[in-house]
Protein backbone atom coordinates (compact mmCIF):
# COMPACT_ATOMS: atom_id res chain seq x y z
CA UNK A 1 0.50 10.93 14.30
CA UNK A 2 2.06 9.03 16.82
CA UNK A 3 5.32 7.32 16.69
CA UNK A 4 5.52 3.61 15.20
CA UNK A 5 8.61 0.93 13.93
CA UNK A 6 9.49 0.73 10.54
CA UNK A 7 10.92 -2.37 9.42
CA UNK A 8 12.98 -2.35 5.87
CA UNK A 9 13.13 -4.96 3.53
CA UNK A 10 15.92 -5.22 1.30
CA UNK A 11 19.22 -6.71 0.30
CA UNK A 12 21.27 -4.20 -1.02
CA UNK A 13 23.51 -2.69 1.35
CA UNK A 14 24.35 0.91 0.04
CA UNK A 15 20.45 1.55 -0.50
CA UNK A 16 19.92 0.25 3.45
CA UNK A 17 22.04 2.69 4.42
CA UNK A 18 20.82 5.64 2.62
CA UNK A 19 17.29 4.79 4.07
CA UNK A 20 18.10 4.07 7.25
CA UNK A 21 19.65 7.60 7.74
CA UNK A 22 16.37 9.13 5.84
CA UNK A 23 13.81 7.20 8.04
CA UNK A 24 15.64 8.38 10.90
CA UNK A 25 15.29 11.67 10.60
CA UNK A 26 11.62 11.49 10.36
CA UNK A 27 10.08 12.52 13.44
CA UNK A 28 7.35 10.34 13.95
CA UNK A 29 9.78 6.70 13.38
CA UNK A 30 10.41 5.50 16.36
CA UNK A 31 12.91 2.98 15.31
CA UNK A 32 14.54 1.36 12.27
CA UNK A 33 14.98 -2.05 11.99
CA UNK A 34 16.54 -4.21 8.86
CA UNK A 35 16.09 -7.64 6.73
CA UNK A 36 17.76 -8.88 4.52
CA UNK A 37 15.49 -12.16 3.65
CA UNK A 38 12.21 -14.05 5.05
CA UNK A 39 13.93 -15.38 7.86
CA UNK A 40 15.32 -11.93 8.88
CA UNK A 41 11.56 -9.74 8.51
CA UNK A 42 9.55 -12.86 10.49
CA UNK A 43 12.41 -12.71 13.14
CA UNK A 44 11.50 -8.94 13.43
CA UNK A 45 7.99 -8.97 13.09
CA UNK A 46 7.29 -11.66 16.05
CA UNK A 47 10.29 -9.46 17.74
CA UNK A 48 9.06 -6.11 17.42
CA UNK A 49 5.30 -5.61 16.22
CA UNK A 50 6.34 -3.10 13.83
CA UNK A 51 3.99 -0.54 12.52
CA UNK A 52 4.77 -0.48 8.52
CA UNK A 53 7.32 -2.33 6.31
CA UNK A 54 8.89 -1.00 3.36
CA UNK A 55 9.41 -3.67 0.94
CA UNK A 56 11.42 -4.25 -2.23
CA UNK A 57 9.87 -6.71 -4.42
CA UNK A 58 13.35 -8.24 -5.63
CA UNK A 59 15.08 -10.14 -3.08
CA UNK A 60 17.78 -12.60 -3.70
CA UNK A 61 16.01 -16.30 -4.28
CA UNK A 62 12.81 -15.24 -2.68
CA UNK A 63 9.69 -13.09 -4.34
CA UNK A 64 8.74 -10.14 -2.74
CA UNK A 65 4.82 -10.68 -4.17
CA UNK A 66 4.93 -14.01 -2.07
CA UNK A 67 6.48 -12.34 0.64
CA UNK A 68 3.20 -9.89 0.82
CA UNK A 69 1.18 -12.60 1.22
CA UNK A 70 2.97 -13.96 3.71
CA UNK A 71 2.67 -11.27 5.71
CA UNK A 72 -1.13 -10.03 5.63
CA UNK A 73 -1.92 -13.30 6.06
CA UNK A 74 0.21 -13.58 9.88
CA UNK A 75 0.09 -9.56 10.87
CA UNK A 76 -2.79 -8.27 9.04
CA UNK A 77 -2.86 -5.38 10.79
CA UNK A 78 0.64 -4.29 9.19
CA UNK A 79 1.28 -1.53 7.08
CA UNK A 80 3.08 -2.36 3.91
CA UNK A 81 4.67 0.31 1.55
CA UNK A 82 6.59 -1.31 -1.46
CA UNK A 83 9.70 0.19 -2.67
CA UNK A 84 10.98 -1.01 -5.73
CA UNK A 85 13.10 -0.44 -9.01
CA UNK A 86 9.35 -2.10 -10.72
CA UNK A 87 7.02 0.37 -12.04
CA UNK A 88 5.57 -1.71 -14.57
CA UNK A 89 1.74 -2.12 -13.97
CA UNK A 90 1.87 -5.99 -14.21
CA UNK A 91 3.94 -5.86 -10.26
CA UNK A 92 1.54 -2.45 -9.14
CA UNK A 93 -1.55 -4.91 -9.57
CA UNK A 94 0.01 -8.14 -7.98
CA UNK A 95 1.61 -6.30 -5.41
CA UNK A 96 -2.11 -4.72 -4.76
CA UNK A 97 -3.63 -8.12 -5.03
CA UNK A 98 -1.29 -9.52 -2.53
CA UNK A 99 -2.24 -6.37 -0.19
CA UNK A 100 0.27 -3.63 -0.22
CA UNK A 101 -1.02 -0.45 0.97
CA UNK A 102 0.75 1.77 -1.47
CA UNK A 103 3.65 1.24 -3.98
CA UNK A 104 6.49 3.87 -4.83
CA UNK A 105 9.91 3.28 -6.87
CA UNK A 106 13.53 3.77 -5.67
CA UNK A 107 14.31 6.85 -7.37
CA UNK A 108 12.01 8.82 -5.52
CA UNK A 109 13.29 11.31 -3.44
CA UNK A 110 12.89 11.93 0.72
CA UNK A 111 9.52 14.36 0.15
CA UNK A 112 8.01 11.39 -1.42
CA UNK A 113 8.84 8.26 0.89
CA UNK A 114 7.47 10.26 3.76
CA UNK A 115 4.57 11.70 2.00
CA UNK A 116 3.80 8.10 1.30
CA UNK A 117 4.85 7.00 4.93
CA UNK A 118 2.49 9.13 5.70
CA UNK A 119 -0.29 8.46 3.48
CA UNK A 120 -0.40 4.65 4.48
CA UNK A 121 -0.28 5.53 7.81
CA UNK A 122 -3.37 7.32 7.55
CA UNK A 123 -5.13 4.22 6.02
CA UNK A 124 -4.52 5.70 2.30
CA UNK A 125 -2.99 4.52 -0.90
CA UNK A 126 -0.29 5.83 -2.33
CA UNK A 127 1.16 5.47 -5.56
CA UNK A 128 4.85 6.89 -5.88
CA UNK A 129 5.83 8.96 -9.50
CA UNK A 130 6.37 7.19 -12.10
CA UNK A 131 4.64 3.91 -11.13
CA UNK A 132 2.56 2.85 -14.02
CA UNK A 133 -0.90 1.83 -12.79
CA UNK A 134 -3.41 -0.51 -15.06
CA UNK A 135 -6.02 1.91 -17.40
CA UNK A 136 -9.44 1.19 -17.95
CA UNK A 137 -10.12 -0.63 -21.29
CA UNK A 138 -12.13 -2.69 -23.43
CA UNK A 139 -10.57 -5.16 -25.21
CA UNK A 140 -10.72 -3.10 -28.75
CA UNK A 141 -8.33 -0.42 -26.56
CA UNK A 142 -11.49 1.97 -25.73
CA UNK A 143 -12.05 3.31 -22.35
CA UNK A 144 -14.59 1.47 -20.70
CA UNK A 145 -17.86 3.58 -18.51
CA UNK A 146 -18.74 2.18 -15.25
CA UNK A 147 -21.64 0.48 -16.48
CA UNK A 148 -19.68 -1.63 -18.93
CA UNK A 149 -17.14 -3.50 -16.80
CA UNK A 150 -18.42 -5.69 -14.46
CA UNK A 151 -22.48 -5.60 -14.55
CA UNK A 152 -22.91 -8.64 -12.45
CA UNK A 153 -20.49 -7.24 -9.43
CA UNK A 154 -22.11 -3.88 -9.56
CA UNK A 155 -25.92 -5.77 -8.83
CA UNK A 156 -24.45 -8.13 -6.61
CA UNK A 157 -23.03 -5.47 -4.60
CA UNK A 158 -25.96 -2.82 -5.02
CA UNK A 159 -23.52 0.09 -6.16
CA UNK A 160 -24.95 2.75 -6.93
CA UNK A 161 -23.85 4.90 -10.09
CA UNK A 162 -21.64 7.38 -7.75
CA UNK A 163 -19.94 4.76 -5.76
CA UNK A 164 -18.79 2.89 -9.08
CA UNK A 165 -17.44 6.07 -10.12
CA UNK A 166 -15.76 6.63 -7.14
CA UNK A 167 -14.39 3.02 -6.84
CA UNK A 168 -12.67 3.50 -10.07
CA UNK A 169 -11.06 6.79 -9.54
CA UNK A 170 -9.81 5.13 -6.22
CA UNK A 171 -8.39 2.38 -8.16
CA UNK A 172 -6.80 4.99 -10.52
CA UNK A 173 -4.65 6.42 -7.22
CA UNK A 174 -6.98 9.91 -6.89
CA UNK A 175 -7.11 11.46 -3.40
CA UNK A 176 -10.10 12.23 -2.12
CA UNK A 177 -9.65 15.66 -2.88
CA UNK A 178 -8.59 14.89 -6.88
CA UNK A 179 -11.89 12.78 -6.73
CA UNK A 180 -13.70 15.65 -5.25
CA UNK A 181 -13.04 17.55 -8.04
CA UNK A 182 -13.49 15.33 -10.78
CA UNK A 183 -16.79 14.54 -9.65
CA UNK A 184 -17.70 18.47 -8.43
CA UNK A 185 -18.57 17.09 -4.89
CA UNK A 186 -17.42 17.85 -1.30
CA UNK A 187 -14.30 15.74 0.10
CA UNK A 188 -17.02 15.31 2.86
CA UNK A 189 -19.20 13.14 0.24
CA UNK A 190 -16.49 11.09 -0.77
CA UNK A 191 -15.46 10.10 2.32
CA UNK A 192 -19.42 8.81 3.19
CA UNK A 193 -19.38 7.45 -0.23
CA UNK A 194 -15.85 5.15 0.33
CA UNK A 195 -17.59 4.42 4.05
CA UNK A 196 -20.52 2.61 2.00
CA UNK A 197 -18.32 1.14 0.02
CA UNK A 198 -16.28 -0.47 2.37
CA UNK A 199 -19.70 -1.53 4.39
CA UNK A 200 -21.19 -2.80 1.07
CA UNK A 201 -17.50 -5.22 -0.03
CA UNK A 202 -17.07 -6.29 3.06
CA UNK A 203 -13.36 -4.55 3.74
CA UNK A 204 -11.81 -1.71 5.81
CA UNK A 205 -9.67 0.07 4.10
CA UNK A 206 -8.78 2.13 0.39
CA UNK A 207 -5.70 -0.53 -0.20
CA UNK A 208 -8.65 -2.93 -0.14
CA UNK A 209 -10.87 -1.00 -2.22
CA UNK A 210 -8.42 -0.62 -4.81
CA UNK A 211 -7.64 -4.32 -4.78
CA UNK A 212 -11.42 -4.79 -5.57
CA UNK A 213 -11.25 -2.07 -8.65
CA UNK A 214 -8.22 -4.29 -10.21
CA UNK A 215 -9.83 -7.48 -9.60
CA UNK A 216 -13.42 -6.91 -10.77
CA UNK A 217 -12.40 -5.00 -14.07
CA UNK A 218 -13.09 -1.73 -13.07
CA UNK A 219 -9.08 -1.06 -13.23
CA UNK A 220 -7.14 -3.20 -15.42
């Protein structure tokens, strides 16, 4: 992987500090740079063309979930990790819907940011421990099949029966390995399988795909 900026939002000095001195020992950040507010992270951004941010979600008198927005919509091409104190599911999906690239909570130790530095890097999710993420239901509290949530998408879209199984196990935060398993196919298969599926919805990435699962019922 080659090197790339980090920027890191968040206003709470003592935590700065500590991740400062962990991204910097990563060997593939190139440099660390800070914010402390809106103003601060666009400074930076138009400054520096950073690579990812890492964002807290609770910022004093601003929201981080608008501050998402704010950003995919002006640097699209940004990768955006989320690192909060939240691990309700209510913030996972908004944060997803806003278009994070993966989500992880602040009591997560150094294995874990850069596993999911890494995984976002690499164009995959990630979902830190203990981050609750929205189950597949029916409104009686049953799990819902494929086939049950969202009929209309599915023809709309002309999924097939394997890629609306694999859309919902990537909304449920499996790797393509995990969904190898489940599903007793090759990691090879999956991959072609999330390649149609990004072809077929129109989007380029798994952060999008799982945005889709949340929003169309297939995750909720």
């Amino acid at each position: 992987m080659d090197k790339f900026s980090v920027v890191l939002v968040d206003d709470h000095q003592l935590f700065v500090e500590g991740m400062k001195s962990v991204l910097n020992s990563i060997e593939e950040v190139a440099s660390v740079s800070v914010a402390a507010n809106s103003k601060e992270l666009f400074s930076i951004l138009y400054r520096v063309r950073p690579a990812l941010v890492l964002l807290d979600l609770n910022l004093v008198n601003e929201s981080g979930l608008e501050l998402i927005s704010r950003i995919r919509s002006t640097f699209p091409e940004i990768k955006i990790l989320v690192v909060t104190s939240y691990p309700d599911s209510k913030y996972v999906k908004k944060a997803f819907d806003s278009g994070v690239d993966g989500y992880m909570l602040k009591n997560g130790g150094k294995e874990e940011l850069e596993e999911g530095i890494r995984q976002v890097m690499l164009g995959e999710v990630f979902f830190g421990q203990g981050v609750h993420l929205p189950n597949m239901h029916g409104a009686n509290g049953r799990t819902l099949s494929p086939f049950e949530m969202d009929d209309r998408f599915i023809q709309k879209n002309n999924l097939t029966k394997r890629e609306v199984e694999i859309l919902t196990l990537v909304g449920q935060a499996y790797t393509n390995k995990q969904i190898a398993e489940q599903l007793f196919i090759s990691e090879q298969t999956v991959s072609v399988h999330k390649k149609n599926l990004m072809r077929k919805l129109g989007v380029s990435s798994t952060a999008a795909l799982v945005k889709i699962a949340f929003q169309t019922r297939l995750v909720q």
